[in-house]
N, C-alpha and C. Protein backbone atom coordinates (compact mmCIF):
# COMPACT_ATOMS: atom_id res chain seq x y z
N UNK A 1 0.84 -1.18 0.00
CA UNK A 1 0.00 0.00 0.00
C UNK A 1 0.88 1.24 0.00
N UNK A 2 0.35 2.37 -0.82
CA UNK A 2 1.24 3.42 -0.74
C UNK A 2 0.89 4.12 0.71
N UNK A 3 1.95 5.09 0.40
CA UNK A 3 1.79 6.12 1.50
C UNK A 3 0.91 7.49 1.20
N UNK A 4 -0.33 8.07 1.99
CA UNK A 4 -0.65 8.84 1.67
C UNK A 4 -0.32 9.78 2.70
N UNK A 5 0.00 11.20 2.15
CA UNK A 5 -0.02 12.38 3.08
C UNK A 5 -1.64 12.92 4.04
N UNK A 6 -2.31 12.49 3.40
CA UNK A 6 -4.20 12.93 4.02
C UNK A 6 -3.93 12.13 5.60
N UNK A 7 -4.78 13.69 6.08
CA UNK A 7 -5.68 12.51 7.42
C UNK A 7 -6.82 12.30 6.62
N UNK A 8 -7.36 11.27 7.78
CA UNK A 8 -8.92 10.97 7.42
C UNK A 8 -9.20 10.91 8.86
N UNK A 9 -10.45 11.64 8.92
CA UNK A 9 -11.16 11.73 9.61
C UNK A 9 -12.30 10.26 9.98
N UNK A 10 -12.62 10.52 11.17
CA UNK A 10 -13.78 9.19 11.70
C UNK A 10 -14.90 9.01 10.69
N UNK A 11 -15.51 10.28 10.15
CA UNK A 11 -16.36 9.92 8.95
C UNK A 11 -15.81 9.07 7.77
N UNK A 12 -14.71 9.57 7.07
CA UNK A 12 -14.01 9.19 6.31
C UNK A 12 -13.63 7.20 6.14
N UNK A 13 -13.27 6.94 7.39
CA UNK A 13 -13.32 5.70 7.46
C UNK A 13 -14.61 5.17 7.60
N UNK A 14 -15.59 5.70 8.25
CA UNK A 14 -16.90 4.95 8.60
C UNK A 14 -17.47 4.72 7.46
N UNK A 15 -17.31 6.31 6.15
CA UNK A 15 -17.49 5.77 5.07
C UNK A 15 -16.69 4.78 3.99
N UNK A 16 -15.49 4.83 3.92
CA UNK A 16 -14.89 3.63 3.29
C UNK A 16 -15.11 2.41 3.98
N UNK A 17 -15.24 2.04 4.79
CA UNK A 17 -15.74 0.72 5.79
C UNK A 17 -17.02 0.13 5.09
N UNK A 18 -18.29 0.86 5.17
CA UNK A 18 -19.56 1.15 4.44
C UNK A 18 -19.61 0.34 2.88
N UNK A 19 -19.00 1.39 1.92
CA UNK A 19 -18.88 0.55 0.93
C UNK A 19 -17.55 -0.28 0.54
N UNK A 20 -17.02 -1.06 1.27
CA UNK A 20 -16.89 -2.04 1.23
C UNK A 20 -16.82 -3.63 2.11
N UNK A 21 -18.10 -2.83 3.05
CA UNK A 21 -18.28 -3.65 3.98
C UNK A 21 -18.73 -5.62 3.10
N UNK A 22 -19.47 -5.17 2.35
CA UNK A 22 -19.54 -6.36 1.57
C UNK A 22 -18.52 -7.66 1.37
N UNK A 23 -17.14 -6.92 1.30
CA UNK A 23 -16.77 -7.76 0.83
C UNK A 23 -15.53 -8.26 2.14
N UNK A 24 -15.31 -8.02 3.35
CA UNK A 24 -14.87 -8.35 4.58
C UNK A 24 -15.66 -9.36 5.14
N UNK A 25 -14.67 -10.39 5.57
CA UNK A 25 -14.82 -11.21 6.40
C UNK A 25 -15.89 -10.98 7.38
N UNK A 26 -17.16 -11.90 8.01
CA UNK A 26 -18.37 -11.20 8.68
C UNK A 26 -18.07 -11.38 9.91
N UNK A 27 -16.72 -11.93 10.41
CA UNK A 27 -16.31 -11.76 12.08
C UNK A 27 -15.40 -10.16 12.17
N UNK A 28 -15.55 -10.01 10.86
CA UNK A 28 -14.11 -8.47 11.46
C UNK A 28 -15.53 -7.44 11.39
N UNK A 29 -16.89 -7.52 11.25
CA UNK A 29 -17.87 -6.60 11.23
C UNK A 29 -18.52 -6.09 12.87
N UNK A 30 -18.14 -7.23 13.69
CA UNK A 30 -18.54 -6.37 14.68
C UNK A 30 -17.08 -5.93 15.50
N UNK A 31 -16.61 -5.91 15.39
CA UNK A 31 -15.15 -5.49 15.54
C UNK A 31 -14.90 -3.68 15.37
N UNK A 32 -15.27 -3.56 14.08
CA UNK A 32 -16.20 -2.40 13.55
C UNK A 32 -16.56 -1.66 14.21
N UNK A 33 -17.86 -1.87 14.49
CA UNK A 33 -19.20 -1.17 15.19
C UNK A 33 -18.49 -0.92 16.06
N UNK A 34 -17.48 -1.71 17.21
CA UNK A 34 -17.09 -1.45 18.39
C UNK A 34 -16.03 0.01 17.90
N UNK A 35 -15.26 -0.44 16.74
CA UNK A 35 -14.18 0.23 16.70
C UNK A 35 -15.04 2.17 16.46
N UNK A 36 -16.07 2.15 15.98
CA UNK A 36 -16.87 3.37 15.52
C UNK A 36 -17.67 3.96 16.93
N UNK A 37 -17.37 3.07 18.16
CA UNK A 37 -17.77 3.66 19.12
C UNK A 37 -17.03 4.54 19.55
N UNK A 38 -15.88 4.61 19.23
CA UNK A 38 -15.26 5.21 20.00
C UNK A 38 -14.14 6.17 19.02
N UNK A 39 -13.08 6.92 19.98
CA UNK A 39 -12.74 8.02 19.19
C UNK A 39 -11.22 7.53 19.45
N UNK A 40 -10.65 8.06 18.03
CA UNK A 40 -8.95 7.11 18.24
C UNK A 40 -8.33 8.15 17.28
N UNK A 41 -6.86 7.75 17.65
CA UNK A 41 -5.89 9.03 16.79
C UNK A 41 -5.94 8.88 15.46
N UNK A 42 -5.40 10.03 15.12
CA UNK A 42 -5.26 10.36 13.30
C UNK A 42 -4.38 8.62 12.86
N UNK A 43 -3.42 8.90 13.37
CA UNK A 43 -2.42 7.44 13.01
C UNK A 43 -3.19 6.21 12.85
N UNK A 44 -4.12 6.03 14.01
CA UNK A 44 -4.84 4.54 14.11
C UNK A 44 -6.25 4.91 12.58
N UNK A 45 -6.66 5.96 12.46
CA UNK A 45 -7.77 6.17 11.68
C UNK A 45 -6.90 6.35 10.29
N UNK A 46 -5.64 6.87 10.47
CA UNK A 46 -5.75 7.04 8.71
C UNK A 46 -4.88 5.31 8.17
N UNK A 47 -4.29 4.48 9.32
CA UNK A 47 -3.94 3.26 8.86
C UNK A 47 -5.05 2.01 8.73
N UNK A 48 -6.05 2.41 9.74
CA UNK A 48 -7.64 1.70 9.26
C UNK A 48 -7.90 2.18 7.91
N UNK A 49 -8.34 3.60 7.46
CA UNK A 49 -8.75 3.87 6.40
C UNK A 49 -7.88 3.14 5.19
N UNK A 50 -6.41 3.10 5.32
CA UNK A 50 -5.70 2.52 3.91
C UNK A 50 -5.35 0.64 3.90
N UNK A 51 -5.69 0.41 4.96
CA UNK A 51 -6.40 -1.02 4.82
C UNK A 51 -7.73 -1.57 3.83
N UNK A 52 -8.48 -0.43 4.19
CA UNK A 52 -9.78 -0.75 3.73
C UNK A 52 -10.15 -0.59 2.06
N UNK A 53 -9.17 0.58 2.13
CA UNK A 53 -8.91 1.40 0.57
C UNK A 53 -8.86 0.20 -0.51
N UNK A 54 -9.27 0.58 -1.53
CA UNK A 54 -9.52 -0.62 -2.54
C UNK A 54 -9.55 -2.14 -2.48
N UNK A 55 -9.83 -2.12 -0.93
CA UNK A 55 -9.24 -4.04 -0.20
C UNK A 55 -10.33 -4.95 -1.52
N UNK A 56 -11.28 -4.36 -2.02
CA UNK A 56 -12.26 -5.12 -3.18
C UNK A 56 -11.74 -5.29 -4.22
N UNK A 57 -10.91 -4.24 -4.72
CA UNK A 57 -9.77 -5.24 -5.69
C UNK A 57 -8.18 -5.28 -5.75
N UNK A 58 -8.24 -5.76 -4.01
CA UNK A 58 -6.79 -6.69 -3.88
C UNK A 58 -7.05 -7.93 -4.02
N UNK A 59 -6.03 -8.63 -4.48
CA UNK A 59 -5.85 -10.04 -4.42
C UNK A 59 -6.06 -10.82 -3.39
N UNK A 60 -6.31 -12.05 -3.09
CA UNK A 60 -7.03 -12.76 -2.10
C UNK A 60 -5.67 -13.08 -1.21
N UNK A 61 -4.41 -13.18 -1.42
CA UNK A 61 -3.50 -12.86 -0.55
C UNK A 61 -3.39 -11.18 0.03
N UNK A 62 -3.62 -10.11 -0.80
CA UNK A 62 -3.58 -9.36 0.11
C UNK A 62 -4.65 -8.88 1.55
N UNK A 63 -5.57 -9.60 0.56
CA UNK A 63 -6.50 -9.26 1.67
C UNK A 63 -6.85 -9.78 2.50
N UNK A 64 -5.89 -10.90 2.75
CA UNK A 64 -6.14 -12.11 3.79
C UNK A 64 -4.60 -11.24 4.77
N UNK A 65 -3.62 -10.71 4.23
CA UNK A 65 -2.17 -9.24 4.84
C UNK A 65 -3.29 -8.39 5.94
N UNK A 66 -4.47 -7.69 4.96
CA UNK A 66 -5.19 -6.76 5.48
C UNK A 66 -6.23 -7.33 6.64
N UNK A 67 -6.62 -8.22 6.27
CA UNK A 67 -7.69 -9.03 7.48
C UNK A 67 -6.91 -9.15 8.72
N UNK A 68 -5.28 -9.75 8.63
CA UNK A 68 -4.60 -10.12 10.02
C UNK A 68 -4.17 -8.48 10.43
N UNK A 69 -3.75 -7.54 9.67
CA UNK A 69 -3.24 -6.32 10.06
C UNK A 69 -4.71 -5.76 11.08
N UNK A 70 -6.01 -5.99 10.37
CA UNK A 70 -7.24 -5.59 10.66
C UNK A 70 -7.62 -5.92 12.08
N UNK A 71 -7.63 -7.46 12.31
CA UNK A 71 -7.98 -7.86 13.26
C UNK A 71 -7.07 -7.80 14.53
N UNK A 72 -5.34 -7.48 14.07
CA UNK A 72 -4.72 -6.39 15.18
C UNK A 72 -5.13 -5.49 15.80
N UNK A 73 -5.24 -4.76 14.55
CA UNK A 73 -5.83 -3.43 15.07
C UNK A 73 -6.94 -3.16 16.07
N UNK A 74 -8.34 -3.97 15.59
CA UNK A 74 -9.68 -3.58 16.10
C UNK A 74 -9.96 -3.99 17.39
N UNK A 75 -9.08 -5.61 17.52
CA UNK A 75 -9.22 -5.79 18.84
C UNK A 75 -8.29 -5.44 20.00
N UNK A 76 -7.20 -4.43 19.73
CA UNK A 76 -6.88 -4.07 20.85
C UNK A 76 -6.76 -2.17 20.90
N UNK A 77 -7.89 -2.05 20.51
CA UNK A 77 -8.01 -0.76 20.50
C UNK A 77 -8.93 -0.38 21.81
C-alpha cells in the first residue's frame, strides 16, 4: 500500500468501511461497530482507512495481509 499524506477523519473511514463492507470477512464486522464507538488518533484512523482502501480489488493474498493487520488493530483498541 502506498503512502498517503491525508488525514482521514472518523467519517471518512466509517465511510470507506460502508462501501466495502460487503466484501470483509463477517467476524471483522462487529469489531467495527465497536471500533466506531469510540474516538482514536489520526495514526490509528488514517492506517484503518488505507487497509480498507480498494481491499475489493486486492488479491485474495492481500486481503487475507489486510484481514490479520485488521484484526490487530480492532481488537486491541
Amino acid at each position: 500500500m502506498s503512502e498517503c499524506k491525508l488525514d482521514h477523519n472518523h467519517e471518512d473511514v466509517k465511510s470507506k468501511y460502508e462501501s466495502i463492507a460487503a466484501f470483509l470477512p463477517e467476524d471483522l464486522k462487529p469489531l467495527f461497530i465497536q471500533f466506531f464507538e469510540k474516538e482514536h488518533s489520526q495514526d490509528l484512523l488514517n492506517e484503518v482507512f488505507h487497509l480498507l482502501k480498494k481491499y475489493d480489488l486486492a488479491t485474495k493474498e492481500e486481503q487475507a495481509t489486510r484481514n490479520n493487520r485488521l484484526y490487530l488493530v480492532l481488537k486491541n483498541v
